[in-house]
N, C-alpha and C. Protein backbone atom coordinates (compact mmCIF):
# COMPACT_ATOMS: atom_id res chain seq x y z
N UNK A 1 -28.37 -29.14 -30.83
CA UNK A 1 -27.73 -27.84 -30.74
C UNK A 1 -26.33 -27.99 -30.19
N UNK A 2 -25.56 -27.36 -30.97
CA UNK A 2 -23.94 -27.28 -30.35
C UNK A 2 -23.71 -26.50 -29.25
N UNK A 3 -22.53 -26.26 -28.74
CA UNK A 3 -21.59 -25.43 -28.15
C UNK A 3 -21.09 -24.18 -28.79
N UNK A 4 -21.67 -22.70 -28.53
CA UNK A 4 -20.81 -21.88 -29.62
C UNK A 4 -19.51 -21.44 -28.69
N UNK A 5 -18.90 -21.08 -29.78
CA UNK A 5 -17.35 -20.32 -29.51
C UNK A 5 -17.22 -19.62 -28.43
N UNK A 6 -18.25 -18.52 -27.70
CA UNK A 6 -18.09 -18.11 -26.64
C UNK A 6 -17.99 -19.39 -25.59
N UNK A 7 -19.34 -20.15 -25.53
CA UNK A 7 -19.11 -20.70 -24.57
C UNK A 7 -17.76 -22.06 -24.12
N UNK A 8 -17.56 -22.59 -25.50
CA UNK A 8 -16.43 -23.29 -25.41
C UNK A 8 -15.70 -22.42 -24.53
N UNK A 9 -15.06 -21.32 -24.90
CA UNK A 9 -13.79 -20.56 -24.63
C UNK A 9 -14.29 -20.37 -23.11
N UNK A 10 -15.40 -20.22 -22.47
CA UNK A 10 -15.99 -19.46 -21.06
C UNK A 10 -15.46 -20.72 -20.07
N UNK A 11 -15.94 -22.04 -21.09
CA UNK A 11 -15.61 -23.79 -20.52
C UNK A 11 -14.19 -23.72 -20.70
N UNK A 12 -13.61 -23.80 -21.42
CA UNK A 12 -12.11 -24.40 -21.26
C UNK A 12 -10.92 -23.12 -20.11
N UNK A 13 -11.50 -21.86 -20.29
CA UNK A 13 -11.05 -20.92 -19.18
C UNK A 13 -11.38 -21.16 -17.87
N UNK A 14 -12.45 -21.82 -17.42
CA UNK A 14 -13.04 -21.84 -16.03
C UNK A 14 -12.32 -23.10 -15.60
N UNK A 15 -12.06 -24.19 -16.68
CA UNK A 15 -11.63 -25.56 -16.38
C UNK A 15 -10.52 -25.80 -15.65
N UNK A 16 -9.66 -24.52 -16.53
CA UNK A 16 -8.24 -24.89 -15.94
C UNK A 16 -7.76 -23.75 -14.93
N UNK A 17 -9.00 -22.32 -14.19
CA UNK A 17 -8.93 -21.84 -13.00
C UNK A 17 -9.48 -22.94 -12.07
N UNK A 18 -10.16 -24.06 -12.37
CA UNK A 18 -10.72 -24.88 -10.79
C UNK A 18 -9.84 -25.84 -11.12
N UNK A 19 -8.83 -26.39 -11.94
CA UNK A 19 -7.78 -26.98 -11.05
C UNK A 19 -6.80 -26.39 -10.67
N UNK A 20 -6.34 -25.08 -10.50
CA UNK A 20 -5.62 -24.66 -9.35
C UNK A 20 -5.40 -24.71 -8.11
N UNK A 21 -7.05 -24.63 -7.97
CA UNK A 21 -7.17 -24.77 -6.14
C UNK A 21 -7.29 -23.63 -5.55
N UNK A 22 -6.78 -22.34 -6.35
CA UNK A 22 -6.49 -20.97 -5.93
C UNK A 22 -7.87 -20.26 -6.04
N UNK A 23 -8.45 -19.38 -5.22
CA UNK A 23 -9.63 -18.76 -5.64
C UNK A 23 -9.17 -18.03 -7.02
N UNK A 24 -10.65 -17.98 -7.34
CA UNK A 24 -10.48 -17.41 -9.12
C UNK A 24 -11.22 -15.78 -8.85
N UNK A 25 -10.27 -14.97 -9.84
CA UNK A 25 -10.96 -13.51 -9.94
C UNK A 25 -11.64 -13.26 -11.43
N UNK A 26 -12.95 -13.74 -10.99
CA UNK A 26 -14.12 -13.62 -12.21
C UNK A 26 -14.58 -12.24 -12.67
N UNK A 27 -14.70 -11.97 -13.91
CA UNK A 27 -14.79 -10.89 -14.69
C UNK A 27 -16.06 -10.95 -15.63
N UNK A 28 -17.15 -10.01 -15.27
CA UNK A 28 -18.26 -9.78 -15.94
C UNK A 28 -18.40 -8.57 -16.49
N UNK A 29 -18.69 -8.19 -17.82
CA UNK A 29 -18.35 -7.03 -18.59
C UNK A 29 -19.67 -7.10 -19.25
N UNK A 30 -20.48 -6.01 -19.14
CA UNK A 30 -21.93 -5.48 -19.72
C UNK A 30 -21.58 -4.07 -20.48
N UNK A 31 -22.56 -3.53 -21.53
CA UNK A 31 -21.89 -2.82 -22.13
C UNK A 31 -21.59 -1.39 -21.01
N UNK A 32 -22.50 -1.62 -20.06
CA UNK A 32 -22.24 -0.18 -19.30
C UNK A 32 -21.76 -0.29 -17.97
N UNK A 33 -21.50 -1.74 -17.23
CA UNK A 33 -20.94 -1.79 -16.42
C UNK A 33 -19.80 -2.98 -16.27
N UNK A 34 -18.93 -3.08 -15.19
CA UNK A 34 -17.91 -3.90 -15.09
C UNK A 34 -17.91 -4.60 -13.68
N UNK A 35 -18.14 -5.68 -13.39
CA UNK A 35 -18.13 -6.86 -12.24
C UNK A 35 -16.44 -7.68 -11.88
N UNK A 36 -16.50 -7.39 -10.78
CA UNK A 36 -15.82 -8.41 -10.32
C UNK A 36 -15.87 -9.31 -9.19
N UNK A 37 -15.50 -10.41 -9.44
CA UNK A 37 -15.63 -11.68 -7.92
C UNK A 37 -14.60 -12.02 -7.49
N UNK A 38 -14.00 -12.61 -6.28
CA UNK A 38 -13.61 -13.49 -6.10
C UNK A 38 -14.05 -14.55 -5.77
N UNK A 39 -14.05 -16.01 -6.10
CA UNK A 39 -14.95 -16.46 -5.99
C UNK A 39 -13.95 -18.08 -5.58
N UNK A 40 -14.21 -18.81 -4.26
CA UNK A 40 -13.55 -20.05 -3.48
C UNK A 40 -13.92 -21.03 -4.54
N UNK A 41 -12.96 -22.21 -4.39
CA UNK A 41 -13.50 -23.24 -5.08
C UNK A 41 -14.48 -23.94 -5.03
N UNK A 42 -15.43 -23.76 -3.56
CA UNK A 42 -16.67 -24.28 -3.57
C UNK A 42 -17.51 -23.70 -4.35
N UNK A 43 -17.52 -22.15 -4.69
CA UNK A 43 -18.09 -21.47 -5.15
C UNK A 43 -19.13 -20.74 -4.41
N UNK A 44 -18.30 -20.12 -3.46
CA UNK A 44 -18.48 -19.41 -2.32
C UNK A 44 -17.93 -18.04 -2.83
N UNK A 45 -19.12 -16.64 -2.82
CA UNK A 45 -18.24 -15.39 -3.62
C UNK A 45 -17.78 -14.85 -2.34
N UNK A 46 -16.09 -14.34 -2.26
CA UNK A 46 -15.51 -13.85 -0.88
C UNK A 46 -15.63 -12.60 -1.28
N UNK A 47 -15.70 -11.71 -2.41
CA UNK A 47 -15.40 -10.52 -2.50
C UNK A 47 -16.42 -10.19 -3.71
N UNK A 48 -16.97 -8.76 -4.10
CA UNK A 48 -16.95 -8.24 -5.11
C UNK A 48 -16.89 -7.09 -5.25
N UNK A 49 -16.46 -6.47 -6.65
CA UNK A 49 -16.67 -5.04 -6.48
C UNK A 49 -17.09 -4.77 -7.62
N UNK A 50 -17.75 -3.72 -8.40
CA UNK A 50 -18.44 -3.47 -9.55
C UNK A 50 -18.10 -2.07 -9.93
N UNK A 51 -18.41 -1.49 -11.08
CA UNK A 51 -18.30 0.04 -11.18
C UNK A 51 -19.81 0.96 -10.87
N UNK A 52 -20.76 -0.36 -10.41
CA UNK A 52 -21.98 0.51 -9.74
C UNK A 52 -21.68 0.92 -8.26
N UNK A 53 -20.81 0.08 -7.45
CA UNK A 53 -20.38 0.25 -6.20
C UNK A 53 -19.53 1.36 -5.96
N UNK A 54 -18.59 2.07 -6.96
CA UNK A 54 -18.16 3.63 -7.05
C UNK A 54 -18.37 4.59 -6.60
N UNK A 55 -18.19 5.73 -5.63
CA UNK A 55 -18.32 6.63 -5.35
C UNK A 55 -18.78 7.68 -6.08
N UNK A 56 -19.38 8.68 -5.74
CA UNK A 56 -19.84 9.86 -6.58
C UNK A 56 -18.58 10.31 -7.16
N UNK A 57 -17.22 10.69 -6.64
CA UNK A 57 -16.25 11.45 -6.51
C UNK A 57 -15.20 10.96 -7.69
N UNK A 58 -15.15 9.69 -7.25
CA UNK A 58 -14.42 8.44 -8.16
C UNK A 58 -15.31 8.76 -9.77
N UNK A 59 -16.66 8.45 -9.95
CA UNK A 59 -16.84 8.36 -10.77
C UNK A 59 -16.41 9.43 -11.70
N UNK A 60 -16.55 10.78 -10.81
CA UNK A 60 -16.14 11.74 -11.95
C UNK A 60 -14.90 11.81 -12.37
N UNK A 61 -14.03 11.26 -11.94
CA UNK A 61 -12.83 11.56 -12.09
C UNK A 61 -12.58 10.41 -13.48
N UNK A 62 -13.12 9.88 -13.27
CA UNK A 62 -13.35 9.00 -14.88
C UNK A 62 -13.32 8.90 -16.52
N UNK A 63 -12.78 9.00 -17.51
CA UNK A 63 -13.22 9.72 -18.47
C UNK A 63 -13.61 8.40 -19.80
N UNK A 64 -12.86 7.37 -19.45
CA UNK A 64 -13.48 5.84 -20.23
C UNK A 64 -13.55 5.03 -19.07
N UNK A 65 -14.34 3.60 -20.12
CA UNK A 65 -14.75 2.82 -19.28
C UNK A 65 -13.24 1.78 -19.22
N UNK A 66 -12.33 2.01 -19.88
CA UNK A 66 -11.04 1.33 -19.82
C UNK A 66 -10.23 1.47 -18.03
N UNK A 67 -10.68 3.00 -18.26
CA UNK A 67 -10.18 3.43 -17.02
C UNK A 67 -10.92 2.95 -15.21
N UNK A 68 -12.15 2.90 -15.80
CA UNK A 68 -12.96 2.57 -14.50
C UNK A 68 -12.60 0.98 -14.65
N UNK A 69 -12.28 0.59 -15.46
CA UNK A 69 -11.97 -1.38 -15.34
C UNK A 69 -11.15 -1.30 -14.81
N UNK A 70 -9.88 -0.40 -14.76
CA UNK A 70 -8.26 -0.36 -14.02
C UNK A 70 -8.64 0.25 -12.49
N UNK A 71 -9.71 0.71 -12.11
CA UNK A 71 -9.96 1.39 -10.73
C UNK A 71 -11.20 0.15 -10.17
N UNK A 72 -11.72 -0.78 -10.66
CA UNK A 72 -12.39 -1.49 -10.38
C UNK A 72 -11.33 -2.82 -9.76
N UNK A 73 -10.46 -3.32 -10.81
CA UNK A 73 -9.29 -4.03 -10.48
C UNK A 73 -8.72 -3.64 -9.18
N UNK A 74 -8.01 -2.48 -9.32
CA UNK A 74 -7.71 -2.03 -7.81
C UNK A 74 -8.29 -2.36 -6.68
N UNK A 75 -9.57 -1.49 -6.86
CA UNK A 75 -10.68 -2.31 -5.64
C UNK A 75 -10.89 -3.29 -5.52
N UNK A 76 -11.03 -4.26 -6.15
CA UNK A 76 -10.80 -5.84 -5.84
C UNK A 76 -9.89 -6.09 -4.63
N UNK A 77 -8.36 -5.88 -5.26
CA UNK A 77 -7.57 -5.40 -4.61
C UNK A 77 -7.46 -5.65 -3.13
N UNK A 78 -7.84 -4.36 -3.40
CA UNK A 78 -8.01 -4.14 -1.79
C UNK A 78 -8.76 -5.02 -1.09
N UNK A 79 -10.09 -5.36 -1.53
CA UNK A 79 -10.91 -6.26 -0.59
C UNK A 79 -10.34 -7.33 -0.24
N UNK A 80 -9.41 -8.33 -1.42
CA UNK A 80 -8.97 -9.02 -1.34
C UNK A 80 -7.58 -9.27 -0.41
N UNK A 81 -7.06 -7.92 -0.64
CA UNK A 81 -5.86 -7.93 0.83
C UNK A 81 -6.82 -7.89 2.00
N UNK A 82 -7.76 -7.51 2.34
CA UNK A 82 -8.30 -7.45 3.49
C UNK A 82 -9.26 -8.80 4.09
N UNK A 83 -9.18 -9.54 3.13
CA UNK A 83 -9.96 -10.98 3.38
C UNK A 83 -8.84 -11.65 3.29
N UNK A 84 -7.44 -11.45 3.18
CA UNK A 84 -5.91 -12.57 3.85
C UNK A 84 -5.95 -12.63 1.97
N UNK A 85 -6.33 -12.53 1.00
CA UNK A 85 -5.75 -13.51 -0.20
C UNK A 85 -5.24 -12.12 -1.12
N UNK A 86 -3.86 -12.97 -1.56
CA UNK A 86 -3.10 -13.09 -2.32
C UNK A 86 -2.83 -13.51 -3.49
N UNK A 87 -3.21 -14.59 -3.96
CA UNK A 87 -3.14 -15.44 -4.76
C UNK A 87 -4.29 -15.78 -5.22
N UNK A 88 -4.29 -15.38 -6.63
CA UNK A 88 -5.64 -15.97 -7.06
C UNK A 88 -5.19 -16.53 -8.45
N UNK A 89 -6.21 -16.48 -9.41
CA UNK A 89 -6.71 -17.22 -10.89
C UNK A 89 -7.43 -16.59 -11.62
N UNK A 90 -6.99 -15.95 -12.61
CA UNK A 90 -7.28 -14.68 -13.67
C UNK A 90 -8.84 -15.30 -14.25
N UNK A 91 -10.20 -15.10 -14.03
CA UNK A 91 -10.91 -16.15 -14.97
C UNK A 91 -11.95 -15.01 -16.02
N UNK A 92 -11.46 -14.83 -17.18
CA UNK A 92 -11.89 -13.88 -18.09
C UNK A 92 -13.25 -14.40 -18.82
N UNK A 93 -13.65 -15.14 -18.21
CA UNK A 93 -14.51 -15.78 -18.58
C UNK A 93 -14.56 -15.97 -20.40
N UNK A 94 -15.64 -15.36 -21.16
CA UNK A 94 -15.86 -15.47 -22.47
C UNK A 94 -15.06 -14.55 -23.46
N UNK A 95 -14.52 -13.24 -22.69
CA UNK A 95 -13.93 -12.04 -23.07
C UNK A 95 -12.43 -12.48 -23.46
N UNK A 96 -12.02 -11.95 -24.28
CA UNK A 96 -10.74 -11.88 -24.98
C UNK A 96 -10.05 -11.14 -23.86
N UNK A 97 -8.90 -11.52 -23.83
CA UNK A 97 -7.57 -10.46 -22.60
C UNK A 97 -7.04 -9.05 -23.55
N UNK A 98 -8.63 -8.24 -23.23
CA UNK A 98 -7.56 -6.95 -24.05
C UNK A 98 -9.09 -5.98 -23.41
N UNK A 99 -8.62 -4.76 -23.92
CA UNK A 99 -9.68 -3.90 -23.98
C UNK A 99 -9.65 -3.58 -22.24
N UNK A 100 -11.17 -3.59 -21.96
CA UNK A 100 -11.60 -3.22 -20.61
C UNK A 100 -11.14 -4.78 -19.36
N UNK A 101 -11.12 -6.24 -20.03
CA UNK A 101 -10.79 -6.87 -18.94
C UNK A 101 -8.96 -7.15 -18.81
N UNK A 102 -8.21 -6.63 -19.63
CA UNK A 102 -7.02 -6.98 -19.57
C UNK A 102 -6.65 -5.39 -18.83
N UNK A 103 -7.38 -4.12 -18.96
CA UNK A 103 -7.03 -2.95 -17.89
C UNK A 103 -7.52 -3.14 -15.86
N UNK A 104 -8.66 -4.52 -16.08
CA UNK A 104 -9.14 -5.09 -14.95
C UNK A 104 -7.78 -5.56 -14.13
N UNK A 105 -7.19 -6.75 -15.33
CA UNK A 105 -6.36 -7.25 -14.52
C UNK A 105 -4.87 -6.59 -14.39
N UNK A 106 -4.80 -5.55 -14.84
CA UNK A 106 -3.03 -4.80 -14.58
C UNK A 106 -3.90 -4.04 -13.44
N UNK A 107 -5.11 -3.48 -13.00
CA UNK A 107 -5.65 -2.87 -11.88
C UNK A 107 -5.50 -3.78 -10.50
N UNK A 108 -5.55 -4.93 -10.57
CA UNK A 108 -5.46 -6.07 -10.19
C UNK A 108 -3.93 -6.45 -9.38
N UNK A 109 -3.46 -6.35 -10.75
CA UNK A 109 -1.86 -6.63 -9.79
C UNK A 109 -1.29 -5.20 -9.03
N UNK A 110 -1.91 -4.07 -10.09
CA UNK A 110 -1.15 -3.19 -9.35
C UNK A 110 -1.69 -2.97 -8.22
N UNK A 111 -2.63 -3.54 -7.56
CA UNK A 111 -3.44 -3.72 -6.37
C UNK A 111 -2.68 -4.62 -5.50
N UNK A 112 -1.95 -5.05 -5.88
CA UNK A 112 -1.18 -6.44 -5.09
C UNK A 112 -1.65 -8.07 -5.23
N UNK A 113 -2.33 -8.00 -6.11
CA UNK A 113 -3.27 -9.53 -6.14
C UNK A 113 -2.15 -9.98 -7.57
N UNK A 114 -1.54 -11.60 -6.93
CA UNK A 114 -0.66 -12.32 -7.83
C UNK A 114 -1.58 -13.44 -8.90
N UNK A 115 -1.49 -13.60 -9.97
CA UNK A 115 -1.63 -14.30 -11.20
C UNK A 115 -0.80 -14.37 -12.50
């Protein structure tokens, strides 16, 4: 049995976030919810935030799931200013950079987190 196309692409993306050195901000996308990690190079998770972790209030204010990926990013964000890091490593895992994980990561910077 081979390697399919997702997972190549999941391998050669993860390869070249762990030689950075920089913690990586991992992205898990289900059809009804949205994950995020930060995650050390030991592979130690310092942060996460999800769109199940959302507030009642937040959620309504919602109207796609494009939008809750850009308010999920944010929250990262924040956790991540509050655990000292700055600097991380975009890791999109199997997902193409568009749609719901490329609104993750402009949530992301506009949060203050550099990649």
């Amino acid at each position: 049995m081979g390697i399919n196309s997702f997972q190549q692409r999941r391998n050669r993306v993860r390869a070249k976030a762990k030689v950075s050195g920089r913690p990586r901000l991992s992205v898990f996308r289900s059809n009804k919810y949205i994950f995020a990690q930060i995650i050390e190079g030991s592979g130690k998770v310092v942060a996460t935030f999800s769109s199940k972790s959302l507030s009642k209030s937040q959620k309504e204010t919602i109207k796609t799931k494009t939008q809750e990926a850009a308010l999920i990013g944010e929250g990262i964000a924040d956790m991540a200013k509050k655990k000292k890091i700055s600097k991380v490593v975009f890791d999109r895992g199997e997902y193409k950079y568009h749609g719901r994980v490329k609104a993750l990561a402009e949530g992301a910077r506009k949060g203050g987190l550099n990649f």
